[in-house]
Structure formats: structure tokens, C-alpha cells
C-alpha atoms as a PDB file:
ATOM      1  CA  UNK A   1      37.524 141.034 126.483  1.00  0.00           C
ATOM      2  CA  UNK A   2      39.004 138.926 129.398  1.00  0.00           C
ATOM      3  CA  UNK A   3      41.250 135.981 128.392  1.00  0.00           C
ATOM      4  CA  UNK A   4      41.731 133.323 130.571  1.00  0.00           C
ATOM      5  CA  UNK A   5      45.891 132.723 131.368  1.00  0.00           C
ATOM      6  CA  UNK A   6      45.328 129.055 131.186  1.00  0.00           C
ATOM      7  CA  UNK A   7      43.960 129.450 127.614  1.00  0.00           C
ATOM      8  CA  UNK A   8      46.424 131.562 126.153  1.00  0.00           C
ATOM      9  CA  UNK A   9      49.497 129.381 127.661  1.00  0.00           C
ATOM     10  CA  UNK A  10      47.891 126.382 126.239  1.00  0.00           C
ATOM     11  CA  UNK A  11      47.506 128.423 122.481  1.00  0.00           C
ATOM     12  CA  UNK A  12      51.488 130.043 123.204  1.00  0.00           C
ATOM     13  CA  UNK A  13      54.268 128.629 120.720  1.00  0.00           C
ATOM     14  CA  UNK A  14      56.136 126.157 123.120  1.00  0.00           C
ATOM     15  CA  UNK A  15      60.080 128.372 122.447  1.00  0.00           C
ATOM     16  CA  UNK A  16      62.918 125.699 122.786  1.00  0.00           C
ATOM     17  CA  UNK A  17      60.543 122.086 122.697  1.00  0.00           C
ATOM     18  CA  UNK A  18      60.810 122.065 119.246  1.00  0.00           C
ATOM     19  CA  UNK A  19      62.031 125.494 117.714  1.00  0.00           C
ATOM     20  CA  UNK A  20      60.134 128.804 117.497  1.00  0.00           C
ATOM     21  CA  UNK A  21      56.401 128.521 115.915  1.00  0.00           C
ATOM     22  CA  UNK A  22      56.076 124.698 117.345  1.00  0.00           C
ATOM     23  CA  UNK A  23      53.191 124.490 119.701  1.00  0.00           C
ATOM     24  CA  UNK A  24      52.992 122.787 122.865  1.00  0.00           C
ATOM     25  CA  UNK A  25      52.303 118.650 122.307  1.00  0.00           C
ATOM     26  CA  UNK A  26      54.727 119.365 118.956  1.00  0.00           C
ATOM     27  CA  UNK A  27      57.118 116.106 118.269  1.00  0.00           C
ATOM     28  CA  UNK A  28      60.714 116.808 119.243  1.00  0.00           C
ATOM     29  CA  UNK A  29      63.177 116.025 116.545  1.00  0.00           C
ATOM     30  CA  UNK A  30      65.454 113.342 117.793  1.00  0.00           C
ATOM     31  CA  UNK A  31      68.428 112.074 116.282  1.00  0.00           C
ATOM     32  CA  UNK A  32      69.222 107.963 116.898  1.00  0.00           C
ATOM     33  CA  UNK A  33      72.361 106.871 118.534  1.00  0.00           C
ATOM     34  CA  UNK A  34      74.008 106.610 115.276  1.00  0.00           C
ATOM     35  CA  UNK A  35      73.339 110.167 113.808  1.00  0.00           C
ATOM     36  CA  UNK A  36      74.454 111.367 116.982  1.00  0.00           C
ATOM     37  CA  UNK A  37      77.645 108.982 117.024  1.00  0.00           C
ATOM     38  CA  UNK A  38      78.453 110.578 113.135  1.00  0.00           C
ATOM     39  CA  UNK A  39      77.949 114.181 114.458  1.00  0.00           C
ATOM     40  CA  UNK A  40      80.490 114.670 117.086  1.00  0.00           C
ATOM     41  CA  UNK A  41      82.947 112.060 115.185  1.00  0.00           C
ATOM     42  CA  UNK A  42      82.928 114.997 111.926  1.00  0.00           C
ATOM     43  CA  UNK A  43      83.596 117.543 114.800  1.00  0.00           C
ATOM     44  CA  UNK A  44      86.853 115.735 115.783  1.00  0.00           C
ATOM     45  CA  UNK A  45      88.950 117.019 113.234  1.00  0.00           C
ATOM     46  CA  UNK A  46      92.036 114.502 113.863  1.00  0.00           C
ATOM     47  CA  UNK A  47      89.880 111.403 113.780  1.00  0.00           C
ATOM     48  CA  UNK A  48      87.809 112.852 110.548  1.00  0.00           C
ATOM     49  CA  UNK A  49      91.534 113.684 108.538  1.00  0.00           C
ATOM     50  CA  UNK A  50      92.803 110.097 109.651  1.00  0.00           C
ATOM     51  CA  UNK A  51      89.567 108.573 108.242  1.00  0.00           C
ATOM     52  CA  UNK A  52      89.887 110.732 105.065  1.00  0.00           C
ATOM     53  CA  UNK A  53      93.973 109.327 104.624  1.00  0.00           C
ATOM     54  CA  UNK A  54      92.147 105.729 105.587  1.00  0.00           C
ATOM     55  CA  UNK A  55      89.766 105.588 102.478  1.00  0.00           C
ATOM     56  CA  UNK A  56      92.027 107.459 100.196  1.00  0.00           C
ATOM     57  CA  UNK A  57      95.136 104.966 100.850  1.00  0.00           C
ATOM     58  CA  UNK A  58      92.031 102.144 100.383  1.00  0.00           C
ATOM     59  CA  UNK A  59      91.326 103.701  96.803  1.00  0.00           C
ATOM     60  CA  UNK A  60      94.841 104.314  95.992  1.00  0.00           C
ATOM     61  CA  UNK A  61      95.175 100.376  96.799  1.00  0.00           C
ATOM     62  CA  UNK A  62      92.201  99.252  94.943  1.00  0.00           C
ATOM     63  CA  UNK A  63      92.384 101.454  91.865  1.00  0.00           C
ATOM     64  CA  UNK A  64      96.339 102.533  91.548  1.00  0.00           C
ATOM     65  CA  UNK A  65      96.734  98.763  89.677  1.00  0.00           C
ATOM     66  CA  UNK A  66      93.899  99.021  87.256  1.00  0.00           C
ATOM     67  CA  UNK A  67      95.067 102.788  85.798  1.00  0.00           C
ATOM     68  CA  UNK A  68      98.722 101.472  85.703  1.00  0.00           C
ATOM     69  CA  UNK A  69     100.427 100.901  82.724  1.00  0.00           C
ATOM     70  CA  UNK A  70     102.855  98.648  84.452  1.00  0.00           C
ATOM     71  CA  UNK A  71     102.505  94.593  85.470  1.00  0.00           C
ATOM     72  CA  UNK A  72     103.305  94.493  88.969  1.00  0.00           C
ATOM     73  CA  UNK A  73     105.115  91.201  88.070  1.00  0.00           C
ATOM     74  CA  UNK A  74     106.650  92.166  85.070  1.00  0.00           C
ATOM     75  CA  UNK A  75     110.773  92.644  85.595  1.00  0.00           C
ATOM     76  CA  UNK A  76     112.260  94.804  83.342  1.00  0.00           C
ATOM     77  CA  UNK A  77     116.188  94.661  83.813  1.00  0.00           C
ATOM     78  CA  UNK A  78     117.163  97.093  81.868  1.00  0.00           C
ATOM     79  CA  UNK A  79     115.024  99.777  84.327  1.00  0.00           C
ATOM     80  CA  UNK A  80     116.545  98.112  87.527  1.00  0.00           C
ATOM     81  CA  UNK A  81     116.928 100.864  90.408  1.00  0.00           C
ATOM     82  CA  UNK A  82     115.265 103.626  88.923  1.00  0.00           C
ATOM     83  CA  UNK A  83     115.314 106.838  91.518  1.00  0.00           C
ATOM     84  CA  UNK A  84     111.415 108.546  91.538  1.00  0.00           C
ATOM     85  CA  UNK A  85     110.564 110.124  88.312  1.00  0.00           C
ATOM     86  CA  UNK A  86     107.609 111.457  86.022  1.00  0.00           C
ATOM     87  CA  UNK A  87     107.869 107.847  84.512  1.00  0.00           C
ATOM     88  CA  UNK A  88     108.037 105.861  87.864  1.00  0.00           C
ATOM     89  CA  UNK A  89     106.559 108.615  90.580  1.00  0.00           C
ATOM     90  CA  UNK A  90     108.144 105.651  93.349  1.00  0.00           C
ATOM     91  CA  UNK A  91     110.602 104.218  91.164  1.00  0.00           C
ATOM     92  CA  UNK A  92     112.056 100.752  90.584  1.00  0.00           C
ATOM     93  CA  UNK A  93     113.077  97.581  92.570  1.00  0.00           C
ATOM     94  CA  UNK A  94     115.677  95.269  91.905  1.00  0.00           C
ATOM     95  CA  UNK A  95     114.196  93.711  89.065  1.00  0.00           C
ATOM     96  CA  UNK A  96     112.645  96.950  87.291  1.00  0.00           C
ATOM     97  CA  UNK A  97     109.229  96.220  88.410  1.00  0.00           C
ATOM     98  CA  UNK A  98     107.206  99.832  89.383  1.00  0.00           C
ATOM     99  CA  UNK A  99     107.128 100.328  92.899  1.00  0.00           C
ATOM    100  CA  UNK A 100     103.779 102.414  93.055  1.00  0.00           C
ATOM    101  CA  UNK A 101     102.064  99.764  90.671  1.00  0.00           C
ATOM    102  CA  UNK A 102     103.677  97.128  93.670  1.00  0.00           C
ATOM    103  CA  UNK A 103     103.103  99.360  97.058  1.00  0.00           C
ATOM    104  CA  UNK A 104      99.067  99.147  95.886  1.00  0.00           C
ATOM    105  CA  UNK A 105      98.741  95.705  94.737  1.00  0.00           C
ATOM    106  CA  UNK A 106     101.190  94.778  98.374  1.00  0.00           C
ATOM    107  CA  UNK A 107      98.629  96.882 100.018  1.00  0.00           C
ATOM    108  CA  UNK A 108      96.096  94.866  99.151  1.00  0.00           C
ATOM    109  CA  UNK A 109      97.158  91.645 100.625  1.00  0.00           C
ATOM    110  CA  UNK A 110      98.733  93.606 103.956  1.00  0.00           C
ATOM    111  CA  UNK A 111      95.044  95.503 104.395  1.00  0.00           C
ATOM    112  CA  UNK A 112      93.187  92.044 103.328  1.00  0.00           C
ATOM    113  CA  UNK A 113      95.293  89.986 105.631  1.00  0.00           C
ATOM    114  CA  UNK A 114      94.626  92.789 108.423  1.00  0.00           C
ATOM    115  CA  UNK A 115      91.052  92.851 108.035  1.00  0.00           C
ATOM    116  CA  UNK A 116      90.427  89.231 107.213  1.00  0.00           C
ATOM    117  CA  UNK A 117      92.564  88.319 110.752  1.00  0.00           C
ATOM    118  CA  UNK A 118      90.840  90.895 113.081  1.00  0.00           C
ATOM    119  CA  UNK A 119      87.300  89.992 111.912  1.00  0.00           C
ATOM    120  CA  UNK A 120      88.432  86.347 112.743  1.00  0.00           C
ATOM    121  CA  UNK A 121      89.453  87.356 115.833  1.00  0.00           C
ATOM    122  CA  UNK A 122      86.558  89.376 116.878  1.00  0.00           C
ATOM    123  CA  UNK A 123      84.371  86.277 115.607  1.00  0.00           C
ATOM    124  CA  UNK A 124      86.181  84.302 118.229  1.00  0.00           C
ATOM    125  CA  UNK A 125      86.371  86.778 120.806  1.00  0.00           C
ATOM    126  CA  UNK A 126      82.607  87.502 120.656  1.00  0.00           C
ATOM    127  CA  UNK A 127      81.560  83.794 120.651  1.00  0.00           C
ATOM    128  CA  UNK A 128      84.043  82.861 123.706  1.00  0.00           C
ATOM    129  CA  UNK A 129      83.178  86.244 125.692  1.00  0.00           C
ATOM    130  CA  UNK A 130      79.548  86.231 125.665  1.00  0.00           C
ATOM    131  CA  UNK A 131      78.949  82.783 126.112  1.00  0.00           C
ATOM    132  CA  UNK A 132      81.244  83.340 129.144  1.00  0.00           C
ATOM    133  CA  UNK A 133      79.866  86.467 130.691  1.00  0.00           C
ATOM    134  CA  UNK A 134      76.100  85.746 129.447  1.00  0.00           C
ATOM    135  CA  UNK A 135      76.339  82.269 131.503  1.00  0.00           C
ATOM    136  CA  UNK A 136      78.511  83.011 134.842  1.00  0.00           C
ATOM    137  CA  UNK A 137      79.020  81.021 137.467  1.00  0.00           C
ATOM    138  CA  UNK A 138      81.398  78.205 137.155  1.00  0.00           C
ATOM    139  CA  UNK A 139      81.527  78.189 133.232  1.00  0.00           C
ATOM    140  CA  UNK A 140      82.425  81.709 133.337  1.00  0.00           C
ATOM    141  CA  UNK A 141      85.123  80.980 136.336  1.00  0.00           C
ATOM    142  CA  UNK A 142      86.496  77.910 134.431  1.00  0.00           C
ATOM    143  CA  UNK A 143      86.473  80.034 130.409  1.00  0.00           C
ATOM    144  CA  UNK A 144      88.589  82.907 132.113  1.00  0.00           C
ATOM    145  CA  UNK A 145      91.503  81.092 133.704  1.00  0.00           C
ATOM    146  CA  UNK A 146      91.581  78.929 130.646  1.00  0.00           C
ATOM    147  CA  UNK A 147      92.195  82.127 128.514  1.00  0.00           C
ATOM    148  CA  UNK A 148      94.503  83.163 131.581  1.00  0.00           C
ATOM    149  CA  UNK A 149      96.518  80.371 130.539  1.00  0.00           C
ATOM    150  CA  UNK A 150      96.421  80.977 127.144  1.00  0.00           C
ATOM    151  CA  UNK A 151      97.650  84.523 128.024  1.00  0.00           C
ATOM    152  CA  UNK A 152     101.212  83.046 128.288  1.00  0.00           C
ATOM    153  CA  UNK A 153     101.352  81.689 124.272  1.00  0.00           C
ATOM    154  CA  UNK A 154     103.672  84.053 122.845  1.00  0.00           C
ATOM    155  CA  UNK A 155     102.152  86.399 119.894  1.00  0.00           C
ATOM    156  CA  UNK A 156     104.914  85.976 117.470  1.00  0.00           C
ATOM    157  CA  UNK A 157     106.539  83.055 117.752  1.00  0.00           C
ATOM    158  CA  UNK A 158     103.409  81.307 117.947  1.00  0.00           C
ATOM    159  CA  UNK A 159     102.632  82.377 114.365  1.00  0.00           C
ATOM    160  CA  UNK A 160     105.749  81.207 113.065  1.00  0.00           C
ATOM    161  CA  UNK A 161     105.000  77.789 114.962  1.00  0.00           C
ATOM    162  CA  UNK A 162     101.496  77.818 113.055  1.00  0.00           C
ATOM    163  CA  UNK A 163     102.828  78.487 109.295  1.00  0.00           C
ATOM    164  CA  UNK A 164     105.731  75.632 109.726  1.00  0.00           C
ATOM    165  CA  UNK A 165     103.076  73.251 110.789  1.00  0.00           C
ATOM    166  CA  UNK A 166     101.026  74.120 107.828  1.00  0.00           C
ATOM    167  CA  UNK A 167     103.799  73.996 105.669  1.00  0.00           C
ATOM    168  CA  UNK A 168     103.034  76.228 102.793  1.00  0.00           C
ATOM    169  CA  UNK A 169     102.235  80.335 102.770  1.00  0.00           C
ATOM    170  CA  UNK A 170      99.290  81.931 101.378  1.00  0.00           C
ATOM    171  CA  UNK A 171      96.668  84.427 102.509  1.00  0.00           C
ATOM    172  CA  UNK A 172      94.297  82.179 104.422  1.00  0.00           C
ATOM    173  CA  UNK A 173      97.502  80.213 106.594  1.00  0.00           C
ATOM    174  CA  UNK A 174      98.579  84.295 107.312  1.00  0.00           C
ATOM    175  CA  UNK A 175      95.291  85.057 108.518  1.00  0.00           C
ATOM    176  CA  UNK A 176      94.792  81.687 110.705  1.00  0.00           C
ATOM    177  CA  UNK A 177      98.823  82.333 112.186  1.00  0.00           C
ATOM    178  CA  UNK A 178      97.614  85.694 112.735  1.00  0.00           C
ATOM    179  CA  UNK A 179      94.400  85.463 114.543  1.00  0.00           C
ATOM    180  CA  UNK A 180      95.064  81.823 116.465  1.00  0.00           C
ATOM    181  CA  UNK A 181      96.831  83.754 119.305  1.00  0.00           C
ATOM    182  CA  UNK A 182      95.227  87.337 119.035  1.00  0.00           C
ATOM    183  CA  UNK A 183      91.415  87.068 119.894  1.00  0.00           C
ATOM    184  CA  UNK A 184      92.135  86.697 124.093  1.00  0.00           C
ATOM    185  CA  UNK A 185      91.925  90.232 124.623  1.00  0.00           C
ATOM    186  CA  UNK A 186      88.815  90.834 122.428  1.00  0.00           C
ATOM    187  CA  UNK A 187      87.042  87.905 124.433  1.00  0.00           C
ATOM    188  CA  UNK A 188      87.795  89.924 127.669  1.00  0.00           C
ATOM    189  CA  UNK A 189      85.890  92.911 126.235  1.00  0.00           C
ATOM    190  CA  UNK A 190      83.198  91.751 125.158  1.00  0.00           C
ATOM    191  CA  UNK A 191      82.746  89.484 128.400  1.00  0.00           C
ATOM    192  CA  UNK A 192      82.778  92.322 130.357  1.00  0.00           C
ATOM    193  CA  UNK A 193      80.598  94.156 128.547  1.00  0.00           C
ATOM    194  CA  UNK A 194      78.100  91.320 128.426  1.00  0.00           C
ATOM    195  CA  UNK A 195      78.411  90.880 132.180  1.00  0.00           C
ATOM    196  CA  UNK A 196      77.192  94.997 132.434  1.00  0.00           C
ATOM    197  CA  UNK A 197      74.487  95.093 129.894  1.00  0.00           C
ATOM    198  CA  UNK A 198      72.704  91.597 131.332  1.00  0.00           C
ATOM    199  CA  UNK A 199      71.847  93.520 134.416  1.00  0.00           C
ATOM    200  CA  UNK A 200      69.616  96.096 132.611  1.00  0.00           C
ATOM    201  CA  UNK A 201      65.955  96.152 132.701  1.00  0.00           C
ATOM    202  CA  UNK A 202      65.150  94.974 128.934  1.00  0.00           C
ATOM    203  CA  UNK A 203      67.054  92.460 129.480  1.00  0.00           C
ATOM    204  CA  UNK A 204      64.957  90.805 132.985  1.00  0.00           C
ATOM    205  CA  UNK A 205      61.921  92.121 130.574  1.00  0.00           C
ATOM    206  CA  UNK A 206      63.142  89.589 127.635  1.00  0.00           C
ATOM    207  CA  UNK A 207      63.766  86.772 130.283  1.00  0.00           C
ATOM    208  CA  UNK A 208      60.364  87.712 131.753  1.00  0.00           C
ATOM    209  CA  UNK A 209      58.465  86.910 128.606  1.00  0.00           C
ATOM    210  CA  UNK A 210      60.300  83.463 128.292  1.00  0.00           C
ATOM    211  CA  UNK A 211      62.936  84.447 125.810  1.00  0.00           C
ATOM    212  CA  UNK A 212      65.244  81.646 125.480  1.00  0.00           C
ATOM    213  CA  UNK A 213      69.499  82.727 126.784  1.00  0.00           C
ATOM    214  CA  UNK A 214      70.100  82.405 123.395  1.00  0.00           C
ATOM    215  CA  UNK A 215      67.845  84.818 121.874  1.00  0.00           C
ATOM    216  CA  UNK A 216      68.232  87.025 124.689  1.00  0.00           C
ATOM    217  CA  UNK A 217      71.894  86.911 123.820  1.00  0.00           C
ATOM    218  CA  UNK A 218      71.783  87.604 120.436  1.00  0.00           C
ATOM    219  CA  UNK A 219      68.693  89.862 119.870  1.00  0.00           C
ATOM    220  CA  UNK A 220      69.263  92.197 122.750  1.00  0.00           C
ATOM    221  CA  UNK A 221      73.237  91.582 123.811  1.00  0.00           C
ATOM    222  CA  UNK A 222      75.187  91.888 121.385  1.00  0.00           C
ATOM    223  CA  UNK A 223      73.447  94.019 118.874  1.00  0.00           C
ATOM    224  CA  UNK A 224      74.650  96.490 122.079  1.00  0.00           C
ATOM    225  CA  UNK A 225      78.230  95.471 121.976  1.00  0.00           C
ATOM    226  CA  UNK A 226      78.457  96.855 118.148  1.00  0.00           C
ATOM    227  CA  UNK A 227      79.817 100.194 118.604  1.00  0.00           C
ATOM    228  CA  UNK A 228      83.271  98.626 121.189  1.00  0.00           C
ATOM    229  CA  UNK A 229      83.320  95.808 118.402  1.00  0.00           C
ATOM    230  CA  UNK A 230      83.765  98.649 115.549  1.00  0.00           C
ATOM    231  CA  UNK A 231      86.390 100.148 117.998  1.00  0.00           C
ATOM    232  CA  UNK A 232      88.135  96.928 118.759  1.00  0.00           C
ATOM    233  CA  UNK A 233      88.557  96.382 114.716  1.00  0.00           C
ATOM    234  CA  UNK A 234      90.696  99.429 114.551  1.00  0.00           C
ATOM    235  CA  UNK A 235      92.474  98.925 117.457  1.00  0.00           C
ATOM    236  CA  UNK A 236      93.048  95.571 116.099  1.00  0.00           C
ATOM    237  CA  UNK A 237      93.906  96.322 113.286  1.00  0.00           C
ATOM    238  CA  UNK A 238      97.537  97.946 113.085  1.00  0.00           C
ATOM    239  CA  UNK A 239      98.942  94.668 115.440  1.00  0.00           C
ATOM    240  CA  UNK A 240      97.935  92.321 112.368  1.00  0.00           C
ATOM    241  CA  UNK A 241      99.231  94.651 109.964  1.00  0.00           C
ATOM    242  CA  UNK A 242     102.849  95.044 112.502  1.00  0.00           C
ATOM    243  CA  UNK A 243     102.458  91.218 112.933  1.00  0.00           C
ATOM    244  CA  UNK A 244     102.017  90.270 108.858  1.00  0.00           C
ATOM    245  CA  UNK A 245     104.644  92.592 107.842  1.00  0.00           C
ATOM    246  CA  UNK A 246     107.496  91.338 110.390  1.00  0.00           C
ATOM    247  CA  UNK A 247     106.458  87.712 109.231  1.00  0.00           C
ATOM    248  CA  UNK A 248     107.244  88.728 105.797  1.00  0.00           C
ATOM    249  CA  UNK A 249     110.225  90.968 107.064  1.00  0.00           C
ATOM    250  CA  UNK A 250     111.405  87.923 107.844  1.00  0.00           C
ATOM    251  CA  UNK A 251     110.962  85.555 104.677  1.00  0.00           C
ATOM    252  CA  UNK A 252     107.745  83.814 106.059  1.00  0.00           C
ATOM    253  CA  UNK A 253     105.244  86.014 104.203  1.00  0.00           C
ATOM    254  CA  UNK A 254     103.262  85.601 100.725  1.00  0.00           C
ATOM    255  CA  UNK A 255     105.511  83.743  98.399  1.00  0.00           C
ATOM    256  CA  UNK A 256     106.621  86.028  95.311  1.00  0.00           C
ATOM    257  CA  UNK A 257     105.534  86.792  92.694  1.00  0.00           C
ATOM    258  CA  UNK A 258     103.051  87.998  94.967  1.00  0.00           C
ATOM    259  CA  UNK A 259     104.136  91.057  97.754  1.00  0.00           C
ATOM    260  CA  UNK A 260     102.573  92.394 100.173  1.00  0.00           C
ATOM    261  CA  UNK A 261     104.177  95.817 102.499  1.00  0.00           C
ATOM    262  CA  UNK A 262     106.274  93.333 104.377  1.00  0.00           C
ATOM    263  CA  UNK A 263     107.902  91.680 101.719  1.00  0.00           C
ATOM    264  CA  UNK A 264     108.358  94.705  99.774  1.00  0.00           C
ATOM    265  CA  UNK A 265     110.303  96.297 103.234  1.00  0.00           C
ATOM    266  CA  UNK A 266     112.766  92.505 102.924  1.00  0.00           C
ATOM    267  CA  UNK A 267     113.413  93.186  99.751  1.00  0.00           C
ATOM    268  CA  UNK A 268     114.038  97.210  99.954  1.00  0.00           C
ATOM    269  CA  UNK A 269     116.500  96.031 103.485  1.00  0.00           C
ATOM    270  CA  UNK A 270     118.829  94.318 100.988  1.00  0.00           C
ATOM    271  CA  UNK A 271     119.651  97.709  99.163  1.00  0.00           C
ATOM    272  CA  UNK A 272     118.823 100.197 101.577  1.00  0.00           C
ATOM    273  CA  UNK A 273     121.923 101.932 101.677  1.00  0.00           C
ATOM    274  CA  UNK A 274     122.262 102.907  98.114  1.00  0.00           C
ATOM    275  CA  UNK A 275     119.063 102.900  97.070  1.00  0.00           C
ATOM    276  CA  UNK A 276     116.848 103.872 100.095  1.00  0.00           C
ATOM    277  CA  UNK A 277     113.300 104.618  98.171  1.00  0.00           C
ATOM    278  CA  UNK A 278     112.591 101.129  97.967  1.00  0.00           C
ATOM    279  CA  UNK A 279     112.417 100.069 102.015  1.00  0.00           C
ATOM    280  CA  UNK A 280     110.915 103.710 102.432  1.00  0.00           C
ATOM    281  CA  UNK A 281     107.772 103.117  99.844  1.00  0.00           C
ATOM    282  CA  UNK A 282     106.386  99.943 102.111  1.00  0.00           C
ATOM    283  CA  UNK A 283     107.445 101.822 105.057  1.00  0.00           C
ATOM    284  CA  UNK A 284     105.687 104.967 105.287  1.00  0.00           C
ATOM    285  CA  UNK A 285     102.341 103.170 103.553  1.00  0.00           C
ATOM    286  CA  UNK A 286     102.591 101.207 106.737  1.00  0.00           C
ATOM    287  CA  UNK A 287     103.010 103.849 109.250  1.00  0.00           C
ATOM    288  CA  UNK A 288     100.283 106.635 107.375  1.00  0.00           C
ATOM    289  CA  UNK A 289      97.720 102.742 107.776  1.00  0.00           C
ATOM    290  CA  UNK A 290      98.622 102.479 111.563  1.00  0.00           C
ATOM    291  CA  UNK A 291      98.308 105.992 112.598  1.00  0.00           C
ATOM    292  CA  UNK A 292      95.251 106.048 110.685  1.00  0.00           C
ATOM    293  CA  UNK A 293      93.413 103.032 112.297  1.00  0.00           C
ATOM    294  CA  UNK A 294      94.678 104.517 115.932  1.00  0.00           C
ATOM    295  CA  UNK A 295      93.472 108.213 115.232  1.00  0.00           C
ATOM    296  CA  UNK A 296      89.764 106.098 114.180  1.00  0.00           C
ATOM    297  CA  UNK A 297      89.551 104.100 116.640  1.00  0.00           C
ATOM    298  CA  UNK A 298      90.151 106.889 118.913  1.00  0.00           C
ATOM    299  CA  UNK A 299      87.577 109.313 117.464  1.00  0.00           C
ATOM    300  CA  UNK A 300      85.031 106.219 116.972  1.00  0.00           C
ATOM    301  CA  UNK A 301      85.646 105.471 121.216  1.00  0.00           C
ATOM    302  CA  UNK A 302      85.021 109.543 121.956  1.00  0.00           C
ATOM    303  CA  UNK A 303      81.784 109.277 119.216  1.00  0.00           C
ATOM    304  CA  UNK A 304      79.990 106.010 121.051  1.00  0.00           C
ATOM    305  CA  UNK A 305      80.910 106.145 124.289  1.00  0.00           C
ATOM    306  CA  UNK A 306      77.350 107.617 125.995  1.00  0.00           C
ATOM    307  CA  UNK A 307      79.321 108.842 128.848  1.00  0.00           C
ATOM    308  CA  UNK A 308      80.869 111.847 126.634  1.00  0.00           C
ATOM    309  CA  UNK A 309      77.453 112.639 125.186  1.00  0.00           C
ATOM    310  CA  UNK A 310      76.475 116.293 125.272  1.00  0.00           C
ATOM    311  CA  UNK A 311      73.732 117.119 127.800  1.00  0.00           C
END
């Protein structure tokens, strides 16, 4: 029997569409950009241990307090000073109070405060960029050397200037001093990322169909500025934490009882000499968070950016 060549290529298993044993026409399994984002993210193995140390210091934060057996603010002279032991794995303060019960409970307000301040600033960043990028022309021209002058308000001392005029110290007046002078640079990212993804096709296809700026902006824009946003919030996030702590290195952080890393660090600097545990404890919870958030942010910018996308 003859067979015809066009026949039997047409009944042959397609090899390497869509596996062996697929036939031709078969779907191709595709993964979206976000499956393909959490693949090669678990293949970077620095970025993947950093994110591991990231949640676990988040548990040890969120759980350590409730499985204590110590009061964070209970003071307990008689146990003032107390080197590490079974008893107090981090030891004692100045007042007898356990430090590991105090490093989690200060570890919540230092990562709240950190987290709370760079989504503020991203908020304002992202409202301020893409209106300026999205528009142009002279509003655009007139936004950016208005943030140029802004550039010259001092980080720091503007903070400080902010919590005097507020008068009073509490989580939401660390979070405004925080952010009020921090969101310039993320409003120059996402304007120029607005600026690149306008020119696009789907975009002259939404304005084509009479979508309004607004809707163009918000349906199509900035749903595509999400993964540099994630980035910028971990890239963000170890100046707020730097930034919180030296306010309350300083004396102008939470008010005790309360701590937070910061305050613990002032009140370990008083004593450091003799008994050194209690400046390290804040310390070294505040370097492992930094390195952390930099090592994420590093493996979430190799993960998103297309460009580095296997072929």
C-alpha cells in the first residue's frame, strides 16, 4: 500500500510542540508571567534563603510574644543585666525585662512602621508619577522640576522638623515623618515607566475605542507597573527601617513603655561596654531585615524583568 507523505506528517506526533505523543494542532502548555516570575526567583538561591530569613524573622516577630512567658513591659529588678541563658536565650535590659520577648514585640513596630511608610510612599509616588508621565507636555514639564526642587529637602532632618511640629510620637506621626520626604524617587519610576508603556499598541487600541485617560491609566497602566512597584517596596524598605531606628537612636522614637529596634539600640548604647548583648540584640535583627529586603528585591528585579527571560 502507498501512503501519501502529506498524510502521514499530518497523523506524526508533533516531538517538542507539546512533548512526545502530542499531535500536531495540540495546545502548548504556557506558564503566565507570574509562574514564570516564581520559577527563576526559587532558582536564585541567595534571593530564595533571604526570603526564607524574611518570613521566619516575620514569625519570630508575630508569634515570639504570644509563646512567652514574659511581659515585655514587666521590670523585674532583681533580674537586671542578665547575660544569655536557658532562662533568658537574649537576656535582660536594665530593668529585667526579657530581651527576646522585647526584640519581637520592637520588631513589630520597626517592620510596621517600615511597611506602613513605604506603602505611603509608593501611594504617593504612583499618584504624582503617572499623572505626570500619563499627561506630558507642560504638566509633566512643570510636576518634574517641582519634585526637582523638592529634591533639595533634606531626608533626616526633615523628619525631625515633622515630629516637633506634631508635637507628640506615635506610630502614625513616624510613618507621616517618614514618608513626607521619601516618595520623590518612587514618583520618578513610575513616571518613567508610564511614559514607556503609553507608547504600546494596547494602549492606542484602548484610546481607539474611546477609553477615557483615566481608565486607560488605571486598567491598562499601572496594573503593568506592579512587578517595579513590588521591587521598589523592598528597596524601600531598609531606608525607613535605617531612618525609624536613628530617630529613635536618638530619643525621638515610640515613647516607652513601648520599643521598637531603635529604641532598644538607645537604650543598649548606655551600657554597651559592660554589658554588650543588649545594643547587639536590636542590632543584628536590624541588619539580618536589611540584607534581607536587598537580597529580595534583587532576586524579585532578576525574576520580572522580561529582558532576562529565558529564550
Amino acid at each position: 500500500m502507498v501512503v501519501d507523505p502529506r498524510e502521514a506528517a499530518r497523523e506524526a506526533p508533533l516531538i517538542g510542540a507539546g512533548g512526545p505523543g502530542e499531535t500536531a494542532g495540540a495546545p502548548i502548555r504556557q506558564a503566565s508571567l507570574w509562574q514564570d516570575a516564581l520559577r527563576r526567583y526559587m532558582r536564585n538561591r541567595g534571593a530564595l534563603i533571604a526570603g526564607s530569613v524574611f518570613i521566619l524573622l516575620l514569625a519570630f516577630c508575630i508569634f515570639a510574644p504570644i509563646f512567652s512567658p514574659y511581659d515585655a513591659n514587666d521590670a523585674d529588678y532583681t533580674q537586671t543585666y542578665q547575660s544569655p541563658s536557658a532562662a533568658h536565650p537574649f537576656g535582660t535590659d536594665q530593668a529585667g525585662r526579657d530581651l527576646l520577648t522585647r526584640a519581637a514585640l520592637g520588631g513589630r513596630v520597626s517592620i510596621g512602621i517600615g511597611f506602613a511608610a513605604t506603602l505611603t510612599i509608593l501611594l504617593i509616588g504612583v499618584a504624582y508619577g503617572s499623572v505626570s508621565g500619563f499627561i506630558g507636555g507642560k504638566l509633566d514639564n512643570g510636576l518634574m522640576r517641582f519634585l526637582d526642587a523638592l529634591y533639595g529637602l533634606p531626608y533626616l532632618p526633615f523628619a525631625i522638623i515633622t515630629l516637633a511640629i506634631f508635637g507628640t510620637v506615635n506610630f502614625w506621626t513616624m510613618v507621616v515623618a517618614l514618608s513626607v520626604a521619601s516618595w520623590f524617587t518612587a514618583a520618578r519610576i513610575v513616571r518613567g515607566q508610564v511614559i514607556t508603556l503609553k507608547e504600546n499598541d494596547y494602549v492606542r487600541a484602548a484610546k481607539a475605542v474611546g477609553a477615557r485617560w483615566h481608565r486607560v491609566l488605571t486598567r491598562h497602566l499601572l496594573p503593568n507597573t506592579l512587578g517595579i512597584l513590588i521591587i521598589a517596596v523592598f528597596l524601600e524598605l531598609p531606608g525607613v527601617i535605617l531612618g525609624e531606628a536613628f530617630l529613635s537612636f536618638i530619643g525621638l522614637g515610640i515613647n516607652p513603655p513601648d520599643a521598637s529596634w531603635g529604641s532598644m539600640a538607645q537604650d543598649g548604647y548606655q551600657a554597651y561596654r559592660v554589658y554588650p548583648h543588649i545594643i547587639v540584640v536590636p542590632s543584628v535583627c536590624i541588619a539580618i531585615l536589611i540584607l534581607c529586603a536587598n537580597f529580595v528585591a534583587d532576586g524579585l528585579r532578576d525574576a520580572l524583568d522580561p529582558r532576562t527571560r529565558e529564550t
